[in-house]
N, C-alpha and C. Protein backbone atom coordinates (compact mmCIF):
# COMPACT_ATOMS: atom_id res chain seq x y z
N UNK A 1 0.84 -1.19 0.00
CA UNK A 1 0.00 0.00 0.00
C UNK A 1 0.89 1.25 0.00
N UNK A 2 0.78 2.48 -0.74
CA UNK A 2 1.32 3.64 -0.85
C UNK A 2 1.05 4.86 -0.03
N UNK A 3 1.11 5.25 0.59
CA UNK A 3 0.62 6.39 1.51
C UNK A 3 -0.16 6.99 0.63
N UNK A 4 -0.96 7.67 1.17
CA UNK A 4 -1.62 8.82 0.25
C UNK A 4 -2.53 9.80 1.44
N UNK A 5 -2.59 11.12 1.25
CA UNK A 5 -3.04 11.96 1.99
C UNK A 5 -4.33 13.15 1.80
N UNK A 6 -5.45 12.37 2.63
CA UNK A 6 -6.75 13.13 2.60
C UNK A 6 -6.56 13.79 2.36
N UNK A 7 -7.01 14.58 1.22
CA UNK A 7 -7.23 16.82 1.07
C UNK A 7 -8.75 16.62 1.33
N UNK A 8 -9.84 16.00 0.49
CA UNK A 8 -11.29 17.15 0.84
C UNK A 8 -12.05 15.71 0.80
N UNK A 9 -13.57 15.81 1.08
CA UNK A 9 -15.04 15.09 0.69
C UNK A 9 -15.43 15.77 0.65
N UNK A 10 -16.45 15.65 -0.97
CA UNK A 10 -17.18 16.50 -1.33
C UNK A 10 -18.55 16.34 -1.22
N UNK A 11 -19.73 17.07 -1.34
CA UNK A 11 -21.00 16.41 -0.94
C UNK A 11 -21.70 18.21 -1.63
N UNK A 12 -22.31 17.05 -2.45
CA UNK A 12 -23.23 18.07 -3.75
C UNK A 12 -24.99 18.51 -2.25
N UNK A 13 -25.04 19.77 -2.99
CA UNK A 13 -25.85 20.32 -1.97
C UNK A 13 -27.11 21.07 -2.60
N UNK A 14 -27.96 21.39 -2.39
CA UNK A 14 -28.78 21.99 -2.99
C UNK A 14 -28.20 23.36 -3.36
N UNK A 15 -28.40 24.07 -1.88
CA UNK A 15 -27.98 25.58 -1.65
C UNK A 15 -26.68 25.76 -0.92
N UNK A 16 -25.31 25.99 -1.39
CA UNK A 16 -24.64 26.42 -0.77
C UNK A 16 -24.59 27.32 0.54
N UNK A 17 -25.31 28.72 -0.28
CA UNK A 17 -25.14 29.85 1.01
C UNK A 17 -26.39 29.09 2.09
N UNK A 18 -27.02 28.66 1.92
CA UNK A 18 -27.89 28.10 3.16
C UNK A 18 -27.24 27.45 4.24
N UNK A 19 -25.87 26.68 3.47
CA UNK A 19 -25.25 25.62 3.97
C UNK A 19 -24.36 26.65 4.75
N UNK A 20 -23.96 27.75 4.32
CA UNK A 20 -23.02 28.91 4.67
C UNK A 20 -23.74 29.69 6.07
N UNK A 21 -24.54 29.84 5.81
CA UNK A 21 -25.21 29.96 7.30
C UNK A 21 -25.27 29.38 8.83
N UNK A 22 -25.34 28.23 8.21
CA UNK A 22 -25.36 27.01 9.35
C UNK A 22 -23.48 27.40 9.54
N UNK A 23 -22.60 26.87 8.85
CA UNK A 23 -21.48 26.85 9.00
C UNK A 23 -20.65 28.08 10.05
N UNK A 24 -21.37 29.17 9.11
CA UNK A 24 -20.61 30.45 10.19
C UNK A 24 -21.44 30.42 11.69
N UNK A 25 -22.44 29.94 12.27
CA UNK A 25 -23.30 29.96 12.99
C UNK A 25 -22.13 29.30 13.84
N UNK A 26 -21.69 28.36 13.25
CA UNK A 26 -20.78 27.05 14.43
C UNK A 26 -19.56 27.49 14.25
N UNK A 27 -19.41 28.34 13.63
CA UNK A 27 -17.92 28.97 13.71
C UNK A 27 -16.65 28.02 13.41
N UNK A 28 -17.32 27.71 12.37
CA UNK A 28 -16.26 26.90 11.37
C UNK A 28 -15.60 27.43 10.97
N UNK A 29 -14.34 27.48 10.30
CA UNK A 29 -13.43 28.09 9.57
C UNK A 29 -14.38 28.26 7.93
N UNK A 30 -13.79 28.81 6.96
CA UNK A 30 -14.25 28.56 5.56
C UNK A 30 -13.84 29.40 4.81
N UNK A 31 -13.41 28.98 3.71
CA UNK A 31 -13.12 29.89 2.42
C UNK A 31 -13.96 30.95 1.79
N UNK A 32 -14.40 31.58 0.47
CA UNK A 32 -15.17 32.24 0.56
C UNK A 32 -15.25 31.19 -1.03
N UNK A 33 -17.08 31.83 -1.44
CA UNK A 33 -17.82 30.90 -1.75
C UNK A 33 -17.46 31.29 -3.11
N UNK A 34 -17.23 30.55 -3.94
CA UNK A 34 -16.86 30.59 -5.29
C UNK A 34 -17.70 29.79 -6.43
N UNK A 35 -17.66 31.13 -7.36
CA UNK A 35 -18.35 30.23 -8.96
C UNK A 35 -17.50 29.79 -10.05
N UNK A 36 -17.63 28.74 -10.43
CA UNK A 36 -16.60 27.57 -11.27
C UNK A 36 -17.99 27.67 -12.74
N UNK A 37 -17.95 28.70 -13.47
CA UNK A 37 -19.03 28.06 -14.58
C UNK A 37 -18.32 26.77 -15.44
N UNK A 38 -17.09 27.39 -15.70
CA UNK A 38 -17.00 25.88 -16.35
C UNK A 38 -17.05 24.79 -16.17
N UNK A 39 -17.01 24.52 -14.59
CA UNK A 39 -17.26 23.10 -13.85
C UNK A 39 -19.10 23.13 -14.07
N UNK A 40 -19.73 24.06 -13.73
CA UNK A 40 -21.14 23.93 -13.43
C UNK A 40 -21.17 24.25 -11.93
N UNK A 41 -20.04 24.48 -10.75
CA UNK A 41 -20.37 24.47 -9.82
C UNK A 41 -20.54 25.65 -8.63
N UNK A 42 -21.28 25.67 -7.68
CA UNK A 42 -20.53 26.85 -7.21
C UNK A 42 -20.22 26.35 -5.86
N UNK A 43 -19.06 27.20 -5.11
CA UNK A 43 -18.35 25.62 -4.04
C UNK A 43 -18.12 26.72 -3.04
N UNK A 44 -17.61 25.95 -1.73
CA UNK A 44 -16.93 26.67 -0.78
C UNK A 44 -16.61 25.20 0.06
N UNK A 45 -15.15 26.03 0.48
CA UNK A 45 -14.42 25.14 1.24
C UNK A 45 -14.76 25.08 2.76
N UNK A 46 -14.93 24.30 4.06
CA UNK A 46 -14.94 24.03 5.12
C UNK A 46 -13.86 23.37 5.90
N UNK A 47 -13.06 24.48 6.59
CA UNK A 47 -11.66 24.04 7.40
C UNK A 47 -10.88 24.94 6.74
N UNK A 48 -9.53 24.54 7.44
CA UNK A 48 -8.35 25.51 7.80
C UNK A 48 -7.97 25.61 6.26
N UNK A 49 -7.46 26.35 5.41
CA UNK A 49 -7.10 26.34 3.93
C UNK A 49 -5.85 26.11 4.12
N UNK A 50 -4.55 26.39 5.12
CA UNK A 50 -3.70 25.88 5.27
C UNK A 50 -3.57 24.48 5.02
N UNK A 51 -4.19 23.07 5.77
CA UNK A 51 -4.29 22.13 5.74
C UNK A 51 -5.15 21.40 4.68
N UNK A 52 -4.64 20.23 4.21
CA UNK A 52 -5.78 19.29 3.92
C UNK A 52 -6.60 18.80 4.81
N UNK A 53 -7.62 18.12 4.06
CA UNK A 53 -8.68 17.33 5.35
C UNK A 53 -9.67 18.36 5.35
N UNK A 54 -10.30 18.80 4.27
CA UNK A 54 -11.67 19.97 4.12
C UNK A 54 -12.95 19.26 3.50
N UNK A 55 -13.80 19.80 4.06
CA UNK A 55 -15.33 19.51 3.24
C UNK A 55 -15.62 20.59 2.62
N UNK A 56 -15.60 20.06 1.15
CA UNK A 56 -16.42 20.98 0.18
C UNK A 56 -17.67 20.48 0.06
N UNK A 57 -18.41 22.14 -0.31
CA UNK A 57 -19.67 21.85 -0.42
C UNK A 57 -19.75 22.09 -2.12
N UNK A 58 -20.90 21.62 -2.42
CA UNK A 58 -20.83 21.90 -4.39
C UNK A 58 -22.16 22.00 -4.34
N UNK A 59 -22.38 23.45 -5.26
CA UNK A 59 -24.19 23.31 -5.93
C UNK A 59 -23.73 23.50 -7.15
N UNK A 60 -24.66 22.94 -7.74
CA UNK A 60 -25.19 21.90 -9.01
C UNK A 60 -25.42 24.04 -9.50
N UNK A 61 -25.07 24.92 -10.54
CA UNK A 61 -25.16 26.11 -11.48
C UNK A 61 -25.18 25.95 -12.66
N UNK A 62 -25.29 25.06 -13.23
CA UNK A 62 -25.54 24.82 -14.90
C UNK A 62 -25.81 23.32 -15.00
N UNK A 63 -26.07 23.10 -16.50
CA UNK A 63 -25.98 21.74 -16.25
C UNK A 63 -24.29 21.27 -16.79
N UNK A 64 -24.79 19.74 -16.66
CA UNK A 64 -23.19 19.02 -16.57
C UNK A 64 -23.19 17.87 -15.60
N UNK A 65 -22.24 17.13 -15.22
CA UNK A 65 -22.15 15.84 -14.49
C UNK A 65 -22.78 15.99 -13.15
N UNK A 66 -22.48 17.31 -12.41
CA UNK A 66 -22.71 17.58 -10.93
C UNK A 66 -24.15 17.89 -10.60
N UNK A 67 -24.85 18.61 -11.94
CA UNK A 67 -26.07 19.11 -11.86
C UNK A 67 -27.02 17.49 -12.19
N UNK A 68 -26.32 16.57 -13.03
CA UNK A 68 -26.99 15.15 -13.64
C UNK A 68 -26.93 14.29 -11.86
N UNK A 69 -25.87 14.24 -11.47
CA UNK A 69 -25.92 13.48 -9.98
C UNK A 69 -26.98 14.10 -8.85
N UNK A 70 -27.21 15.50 -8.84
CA UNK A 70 -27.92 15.83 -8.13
C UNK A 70 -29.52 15.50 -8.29
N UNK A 71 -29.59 15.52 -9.43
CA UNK A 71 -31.25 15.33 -10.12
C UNK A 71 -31.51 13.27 -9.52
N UNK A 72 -30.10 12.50 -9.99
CA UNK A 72 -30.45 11.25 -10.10
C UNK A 72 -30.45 11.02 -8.74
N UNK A 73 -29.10 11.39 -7.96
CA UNK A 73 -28.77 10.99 -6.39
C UNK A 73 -29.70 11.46 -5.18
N UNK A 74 -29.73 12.85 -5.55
CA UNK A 74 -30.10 13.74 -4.36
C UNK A 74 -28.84 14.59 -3.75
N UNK A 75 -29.23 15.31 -2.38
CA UNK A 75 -28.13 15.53 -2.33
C UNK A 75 -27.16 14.43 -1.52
N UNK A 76 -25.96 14.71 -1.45
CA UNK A 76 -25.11 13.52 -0.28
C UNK A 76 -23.45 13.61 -1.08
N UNK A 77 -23.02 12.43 -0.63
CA UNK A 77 -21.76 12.47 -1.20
C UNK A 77 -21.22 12.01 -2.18
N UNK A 78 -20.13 13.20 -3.00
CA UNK A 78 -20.29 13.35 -4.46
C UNK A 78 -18.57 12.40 -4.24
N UNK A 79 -17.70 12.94 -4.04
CA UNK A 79 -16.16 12.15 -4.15
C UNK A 79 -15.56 12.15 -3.20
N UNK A 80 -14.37 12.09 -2.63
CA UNK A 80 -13.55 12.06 -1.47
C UNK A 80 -12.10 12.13 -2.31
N UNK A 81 -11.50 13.18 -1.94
CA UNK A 81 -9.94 13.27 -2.77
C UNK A 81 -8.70 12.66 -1.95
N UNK A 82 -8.05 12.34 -2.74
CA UNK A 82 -6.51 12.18 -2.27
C UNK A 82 -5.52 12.42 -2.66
N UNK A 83 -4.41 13.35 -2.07
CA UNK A 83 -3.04 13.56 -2.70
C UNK A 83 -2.44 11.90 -2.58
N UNK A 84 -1.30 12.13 -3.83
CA UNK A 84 -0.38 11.00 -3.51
C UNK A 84 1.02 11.99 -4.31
N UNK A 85 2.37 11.37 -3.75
CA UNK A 85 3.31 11.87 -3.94
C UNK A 85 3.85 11.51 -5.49
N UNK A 86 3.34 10.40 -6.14
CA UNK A 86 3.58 9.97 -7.68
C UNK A 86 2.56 8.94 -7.99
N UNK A 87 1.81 9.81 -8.47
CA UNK A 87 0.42 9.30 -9.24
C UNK A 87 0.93 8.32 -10.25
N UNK A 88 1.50 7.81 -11.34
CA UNK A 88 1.82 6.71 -11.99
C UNK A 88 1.84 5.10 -10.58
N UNK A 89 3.26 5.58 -9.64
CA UNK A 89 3.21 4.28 -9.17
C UNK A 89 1.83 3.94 -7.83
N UNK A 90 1.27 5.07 -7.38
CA UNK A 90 -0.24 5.19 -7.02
C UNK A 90 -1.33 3.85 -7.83
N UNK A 91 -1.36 4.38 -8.91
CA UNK A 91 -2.26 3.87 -9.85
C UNK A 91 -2.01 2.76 -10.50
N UNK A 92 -0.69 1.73 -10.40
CA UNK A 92 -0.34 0.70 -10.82
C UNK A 92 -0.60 0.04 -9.33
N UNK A 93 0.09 0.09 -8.72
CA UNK A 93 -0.24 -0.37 -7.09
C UNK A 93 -1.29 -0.91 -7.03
N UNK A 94 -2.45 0.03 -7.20
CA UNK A 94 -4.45 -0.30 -7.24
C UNK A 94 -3.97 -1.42 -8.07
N UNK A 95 -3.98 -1.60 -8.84
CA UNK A 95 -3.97 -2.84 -10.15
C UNK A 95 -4.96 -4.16 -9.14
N UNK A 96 -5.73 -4.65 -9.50
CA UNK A 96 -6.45 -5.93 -8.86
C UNK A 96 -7.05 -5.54 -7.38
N UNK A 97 -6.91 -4.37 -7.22
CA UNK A 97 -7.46 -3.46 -6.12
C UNK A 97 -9.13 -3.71 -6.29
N UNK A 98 -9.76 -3.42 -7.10
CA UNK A 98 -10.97 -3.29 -7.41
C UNK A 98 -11.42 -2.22 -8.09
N UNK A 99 -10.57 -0.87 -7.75
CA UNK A 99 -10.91 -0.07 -8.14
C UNK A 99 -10.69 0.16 -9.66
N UNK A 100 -11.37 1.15 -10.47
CA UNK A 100 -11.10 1.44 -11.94
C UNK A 100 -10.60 2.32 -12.07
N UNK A 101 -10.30 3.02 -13.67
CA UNK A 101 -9.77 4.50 -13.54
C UNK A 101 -11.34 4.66 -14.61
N UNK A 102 -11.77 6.09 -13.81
CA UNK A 102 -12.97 6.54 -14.74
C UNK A 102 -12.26 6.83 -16.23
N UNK A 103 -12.96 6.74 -16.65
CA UNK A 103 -12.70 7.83 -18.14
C UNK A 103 -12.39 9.28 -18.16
N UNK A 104 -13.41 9.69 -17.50
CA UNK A 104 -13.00 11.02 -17.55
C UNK A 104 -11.18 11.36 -17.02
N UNK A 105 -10.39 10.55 -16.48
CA UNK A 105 -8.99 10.24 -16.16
C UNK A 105 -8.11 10.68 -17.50
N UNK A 106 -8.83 10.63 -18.65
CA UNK A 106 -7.69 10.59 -19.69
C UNK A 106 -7.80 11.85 -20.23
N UNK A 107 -9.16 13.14 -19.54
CA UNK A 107 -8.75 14.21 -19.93
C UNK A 107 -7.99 15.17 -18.40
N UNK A 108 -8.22 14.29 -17.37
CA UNK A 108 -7.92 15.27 -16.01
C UNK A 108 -5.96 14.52 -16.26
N UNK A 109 -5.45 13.76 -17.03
CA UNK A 109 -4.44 13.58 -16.30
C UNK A 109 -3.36 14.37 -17.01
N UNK A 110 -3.72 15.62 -17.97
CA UNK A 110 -3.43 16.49 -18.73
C UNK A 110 -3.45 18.05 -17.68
N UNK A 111 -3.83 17.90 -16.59
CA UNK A 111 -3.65 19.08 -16.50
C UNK A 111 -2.79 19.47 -15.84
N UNK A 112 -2.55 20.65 -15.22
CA UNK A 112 -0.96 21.13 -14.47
C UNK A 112 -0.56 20.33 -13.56
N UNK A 113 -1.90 19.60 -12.66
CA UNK A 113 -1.70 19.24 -11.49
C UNK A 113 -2.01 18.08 -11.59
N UNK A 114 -1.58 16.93 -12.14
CA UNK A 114 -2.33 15.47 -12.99
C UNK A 114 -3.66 15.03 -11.86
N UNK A 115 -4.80 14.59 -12.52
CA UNK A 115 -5.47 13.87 -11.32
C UNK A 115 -6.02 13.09 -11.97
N UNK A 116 -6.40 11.55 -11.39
CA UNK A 116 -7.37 10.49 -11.64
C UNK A 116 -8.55 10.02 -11.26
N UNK A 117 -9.48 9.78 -11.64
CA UNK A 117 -10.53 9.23 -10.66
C UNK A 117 -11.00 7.92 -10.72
N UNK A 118 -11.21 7.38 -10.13
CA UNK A 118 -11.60 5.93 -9.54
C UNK A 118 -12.50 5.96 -9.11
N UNK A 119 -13.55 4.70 -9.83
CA UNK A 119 -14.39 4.32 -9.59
C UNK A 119 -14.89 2.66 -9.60
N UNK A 120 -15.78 2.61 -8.77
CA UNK A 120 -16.31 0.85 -8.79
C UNK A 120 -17.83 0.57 -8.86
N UNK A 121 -17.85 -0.29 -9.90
CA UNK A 121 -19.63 -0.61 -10.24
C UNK A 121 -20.10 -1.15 -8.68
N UNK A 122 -21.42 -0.13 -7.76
CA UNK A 122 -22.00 -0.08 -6.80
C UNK A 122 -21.56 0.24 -5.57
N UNK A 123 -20.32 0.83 -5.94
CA UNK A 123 -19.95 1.61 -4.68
C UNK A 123 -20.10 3.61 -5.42
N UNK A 124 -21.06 4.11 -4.72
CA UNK A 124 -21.19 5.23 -4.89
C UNK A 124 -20.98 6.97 -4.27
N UNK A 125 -19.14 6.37 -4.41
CA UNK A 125 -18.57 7.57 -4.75
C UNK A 125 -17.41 7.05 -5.21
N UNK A 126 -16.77 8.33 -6.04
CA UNK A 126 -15.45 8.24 -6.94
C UNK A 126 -14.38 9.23 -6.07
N UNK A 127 -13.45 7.95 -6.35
CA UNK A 127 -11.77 8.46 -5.50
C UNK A 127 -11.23 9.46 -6.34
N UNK A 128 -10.71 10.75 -6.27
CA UNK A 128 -10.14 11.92 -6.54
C UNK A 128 -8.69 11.76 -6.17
N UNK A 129 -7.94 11.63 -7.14
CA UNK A 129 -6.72 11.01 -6.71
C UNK A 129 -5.33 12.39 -7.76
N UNK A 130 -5.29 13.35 -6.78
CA UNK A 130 -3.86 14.16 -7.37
C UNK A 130 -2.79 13.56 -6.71
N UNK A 131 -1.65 14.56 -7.79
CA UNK A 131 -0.11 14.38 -7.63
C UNK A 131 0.06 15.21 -7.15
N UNK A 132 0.87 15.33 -5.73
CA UNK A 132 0.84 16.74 -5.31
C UNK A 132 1.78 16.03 -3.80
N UNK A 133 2.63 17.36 -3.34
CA UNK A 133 3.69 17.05 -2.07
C UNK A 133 2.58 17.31 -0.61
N UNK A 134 3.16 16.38 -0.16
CA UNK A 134 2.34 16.44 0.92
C UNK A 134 3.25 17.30 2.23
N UNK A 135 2.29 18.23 2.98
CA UNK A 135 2.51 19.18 3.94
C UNK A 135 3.24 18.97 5.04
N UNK A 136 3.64 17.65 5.56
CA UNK A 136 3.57 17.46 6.76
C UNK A 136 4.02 15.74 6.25
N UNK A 137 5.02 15.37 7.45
CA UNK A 137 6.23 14.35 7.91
C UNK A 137 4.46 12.66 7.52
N UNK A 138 3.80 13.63 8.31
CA UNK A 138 2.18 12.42 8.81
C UNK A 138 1.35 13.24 7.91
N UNK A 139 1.11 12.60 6.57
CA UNK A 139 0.16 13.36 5.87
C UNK A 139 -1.16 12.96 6.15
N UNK A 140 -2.20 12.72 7.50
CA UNK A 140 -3.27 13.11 7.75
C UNK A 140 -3.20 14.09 8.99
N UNK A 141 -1.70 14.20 9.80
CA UNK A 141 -2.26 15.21 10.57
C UNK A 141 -3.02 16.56 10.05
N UNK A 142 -3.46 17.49 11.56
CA UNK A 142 -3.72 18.32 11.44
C UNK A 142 -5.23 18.79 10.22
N UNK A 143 -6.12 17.96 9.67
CA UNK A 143 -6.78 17.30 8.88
C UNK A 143 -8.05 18.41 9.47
N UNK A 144 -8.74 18.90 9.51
CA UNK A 144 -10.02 19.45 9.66
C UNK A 144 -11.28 18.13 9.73
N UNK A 145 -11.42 17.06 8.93
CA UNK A 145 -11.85 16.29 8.90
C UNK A 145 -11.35 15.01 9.35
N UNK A 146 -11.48 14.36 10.47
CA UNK A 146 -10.81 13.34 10.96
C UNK A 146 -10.84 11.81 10.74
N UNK A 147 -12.47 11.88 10.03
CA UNK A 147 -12.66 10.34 9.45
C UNK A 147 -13.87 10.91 8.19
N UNK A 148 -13.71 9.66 7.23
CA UNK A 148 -14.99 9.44 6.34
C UNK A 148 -14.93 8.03 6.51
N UNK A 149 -15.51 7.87 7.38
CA UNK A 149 -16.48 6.37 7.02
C UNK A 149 -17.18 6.27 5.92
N UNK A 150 -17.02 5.47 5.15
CA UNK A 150 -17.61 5.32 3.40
C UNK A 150 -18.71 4.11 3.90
N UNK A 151 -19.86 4.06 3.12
CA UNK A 151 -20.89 3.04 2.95
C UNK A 151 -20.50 1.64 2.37
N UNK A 152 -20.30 0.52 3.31
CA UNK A 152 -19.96 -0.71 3.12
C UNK A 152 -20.20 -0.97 2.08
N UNK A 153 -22.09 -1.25 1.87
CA UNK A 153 -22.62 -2.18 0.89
C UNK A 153 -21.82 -3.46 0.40
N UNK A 154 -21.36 -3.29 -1.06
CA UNK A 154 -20.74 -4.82 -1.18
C UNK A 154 -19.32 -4.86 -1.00
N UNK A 155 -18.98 -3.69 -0.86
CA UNK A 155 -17.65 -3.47 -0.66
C UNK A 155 -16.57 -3.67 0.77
N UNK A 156 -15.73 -4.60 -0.10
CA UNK A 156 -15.04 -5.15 1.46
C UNK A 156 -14.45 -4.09 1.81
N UNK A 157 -13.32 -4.07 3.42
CA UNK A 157 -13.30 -2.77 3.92
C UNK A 157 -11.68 -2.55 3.53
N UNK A 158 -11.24 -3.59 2.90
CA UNK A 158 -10.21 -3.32 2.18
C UNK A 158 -9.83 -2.72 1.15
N UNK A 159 -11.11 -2.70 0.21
CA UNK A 159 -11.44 -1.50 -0.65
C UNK A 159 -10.73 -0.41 -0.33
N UNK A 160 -11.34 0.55 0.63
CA UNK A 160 -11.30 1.65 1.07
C UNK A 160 -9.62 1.61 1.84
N UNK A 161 -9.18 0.49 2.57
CA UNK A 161 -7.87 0.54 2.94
C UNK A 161 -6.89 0.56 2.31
N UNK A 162 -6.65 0.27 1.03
CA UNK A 162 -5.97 0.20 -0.23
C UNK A 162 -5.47 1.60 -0.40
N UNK A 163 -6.43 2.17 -0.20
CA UNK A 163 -6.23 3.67 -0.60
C UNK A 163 -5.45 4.17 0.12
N UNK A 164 -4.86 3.84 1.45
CA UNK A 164 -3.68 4.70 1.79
C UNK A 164 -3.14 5.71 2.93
N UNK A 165 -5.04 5.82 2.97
CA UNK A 165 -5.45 6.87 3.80
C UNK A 165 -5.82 6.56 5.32
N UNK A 166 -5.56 7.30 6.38
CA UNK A 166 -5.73 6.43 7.79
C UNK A 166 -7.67 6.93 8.15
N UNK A 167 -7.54 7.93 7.22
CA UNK A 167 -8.44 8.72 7.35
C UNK A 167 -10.11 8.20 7.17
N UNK A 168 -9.87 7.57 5.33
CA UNK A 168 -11.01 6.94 4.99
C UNK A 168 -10.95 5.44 5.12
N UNK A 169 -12.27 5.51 5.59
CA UNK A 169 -12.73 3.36 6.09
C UNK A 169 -13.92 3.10 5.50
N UNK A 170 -14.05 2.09 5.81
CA UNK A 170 -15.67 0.87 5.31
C UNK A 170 -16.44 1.32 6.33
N UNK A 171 -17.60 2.16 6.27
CA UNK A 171 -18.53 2.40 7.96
C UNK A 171 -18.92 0.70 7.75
N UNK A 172 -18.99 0.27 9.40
CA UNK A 172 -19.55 -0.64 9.76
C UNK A 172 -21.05 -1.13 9.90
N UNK A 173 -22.03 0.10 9.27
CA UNK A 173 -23.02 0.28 8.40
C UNK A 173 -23.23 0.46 7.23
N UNK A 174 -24.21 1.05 6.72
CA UNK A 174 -24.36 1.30 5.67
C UNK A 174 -25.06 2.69 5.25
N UNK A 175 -24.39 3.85 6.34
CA UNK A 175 -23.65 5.64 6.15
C UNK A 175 -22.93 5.99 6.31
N UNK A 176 -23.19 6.66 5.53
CA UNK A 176 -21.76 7.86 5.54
C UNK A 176 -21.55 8.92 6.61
N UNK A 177 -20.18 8.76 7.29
CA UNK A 177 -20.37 9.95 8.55
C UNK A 177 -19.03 10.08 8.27
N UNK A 178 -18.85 11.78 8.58
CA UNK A 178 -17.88 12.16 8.58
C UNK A 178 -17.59 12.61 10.36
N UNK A 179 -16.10 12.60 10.59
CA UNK A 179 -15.57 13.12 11.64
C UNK A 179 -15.04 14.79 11.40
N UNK A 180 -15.67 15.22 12.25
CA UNK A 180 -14.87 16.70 12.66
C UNK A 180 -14.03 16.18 14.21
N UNK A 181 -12.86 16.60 14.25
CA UNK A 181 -12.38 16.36 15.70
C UNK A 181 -12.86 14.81 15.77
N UNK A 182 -13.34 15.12 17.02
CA UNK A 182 -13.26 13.62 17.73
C UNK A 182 -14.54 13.20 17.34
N UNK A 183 -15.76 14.45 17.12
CA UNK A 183 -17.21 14.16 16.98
C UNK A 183 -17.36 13.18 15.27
N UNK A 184 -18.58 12.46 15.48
CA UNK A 184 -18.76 11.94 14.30
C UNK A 184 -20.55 12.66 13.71
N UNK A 185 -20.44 12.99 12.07
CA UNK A 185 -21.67 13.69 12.16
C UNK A 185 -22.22 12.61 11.03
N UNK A 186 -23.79 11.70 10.49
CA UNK A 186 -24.12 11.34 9.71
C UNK A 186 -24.19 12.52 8.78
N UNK A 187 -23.98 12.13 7.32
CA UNK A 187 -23.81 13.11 6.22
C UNK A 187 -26.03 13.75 6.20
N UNK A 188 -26.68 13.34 7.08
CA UNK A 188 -28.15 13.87 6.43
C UNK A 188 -28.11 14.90 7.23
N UNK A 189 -27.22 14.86 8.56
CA UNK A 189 -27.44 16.16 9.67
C UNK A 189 -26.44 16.90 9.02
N UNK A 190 -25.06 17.06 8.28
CA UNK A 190 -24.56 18.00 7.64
C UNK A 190 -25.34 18.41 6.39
N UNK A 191 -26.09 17.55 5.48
CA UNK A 191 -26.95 18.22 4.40
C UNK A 191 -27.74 19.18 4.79
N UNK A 192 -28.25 18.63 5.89
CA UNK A 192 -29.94 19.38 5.85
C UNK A 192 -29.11 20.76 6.92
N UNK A 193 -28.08 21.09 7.45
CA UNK A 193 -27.56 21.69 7.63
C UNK A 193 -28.03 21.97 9.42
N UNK A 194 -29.42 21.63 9.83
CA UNK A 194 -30.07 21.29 10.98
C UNK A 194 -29.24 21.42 11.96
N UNK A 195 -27.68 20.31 12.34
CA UNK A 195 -27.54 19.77 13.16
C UNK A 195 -25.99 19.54 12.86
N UNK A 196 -24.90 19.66 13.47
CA UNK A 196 -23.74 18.88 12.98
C UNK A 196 -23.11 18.04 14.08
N UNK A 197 -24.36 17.69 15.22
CA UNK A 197 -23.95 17.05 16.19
C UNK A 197 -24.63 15.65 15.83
N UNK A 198 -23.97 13.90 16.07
CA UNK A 198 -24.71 12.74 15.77
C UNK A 198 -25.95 12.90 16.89
């Protein structure tokens, strides 16, 4: 297995600034809220911008892939990223892993900052996988986000261990909860923005 180091989970949302409300209320850290037309999205980051280990939020502003997941999925969780220090031997490693490389991989691995994505028929979300130096000796300290428990379903929990990360696991159910600190929140009390306590 290769190290590799949490940067973000993403989780497509209806309304951003709604979500922005709740957030400054709890006195979260956060970036300021940005429009991506050419993605379709409009985003803002949650946690320290210094560090990896952030939750982005994404609304669906045009159409395109993000606005198509929101209509089919709902809202919830869209990807989970990872730095790795050399994306080639990253991505041979996976080999018999389970995981795939999406397609869309053969236009993202062209850009300044190469990235891949991975995906697996019925596990629903795709691994976000850049090349990029990692910050720190322990690339999950200091993390804003302390766990993503990913949704079992058929997926063994080695799946998710492959990847590298101390960060992301197999939940021992079947939700998705993310860790802030020590607290753990189900992803419907961060959507609905309600609640970020379990």
């Amino acid at each position: 297995m290769i190290l590799s180091q949490f940067d973000h989970v993403a989780l497509l949302v209806k309304s951003v600034d709604s979500m922005v409300l709740r957030i400054d209320q709890l006195g979260f850290k956060r970036g300021k809220v940005e429009e991506f037309p050419s993605e379709g999205t409009k985003e803002v980051y949650v946690g320290n911008e210094d560090y990896p280990g952030r939750l982005l939020l994404m609304e669906p502003i045009g159409e395109g892939p993000y606005a198509s997941a929101l209509a089919k999925r709902g809202e919830g969780l869209h990807h989970v990223a990872v730095n790795v220090k050399n994306l080639d031997e990253y991505v041979q490693n996976l080999s018999g892993s389970g995981w795939y490389l999406h397609p869309k991989s053969v236009e993202t691995l062209k850009y300044k900052f190469p990235t891949v994505w991975l995906a697996r028929p019925g596990v629903p979300v795709l691994i976000e996988v850049h090349e990029r130096s990692f910050k720190s000796a322990d690339p999950d300290s200091s993390s804003f986000i302390s766990l993503v428990s990913l949704p079992k379903l058929a997926a063994k929990p080695e799946l998710f261990e492959v990847l590298g990360s101390k960060v992301i696991r197999s939940s021992k159910d079947d939700k998705f909860w993310i860790g802030i600190g020590s607290d753990q929140y189900e992803i419907r009390e961060v959507i609905s923005g309600e609640s970020f306590v379990r």
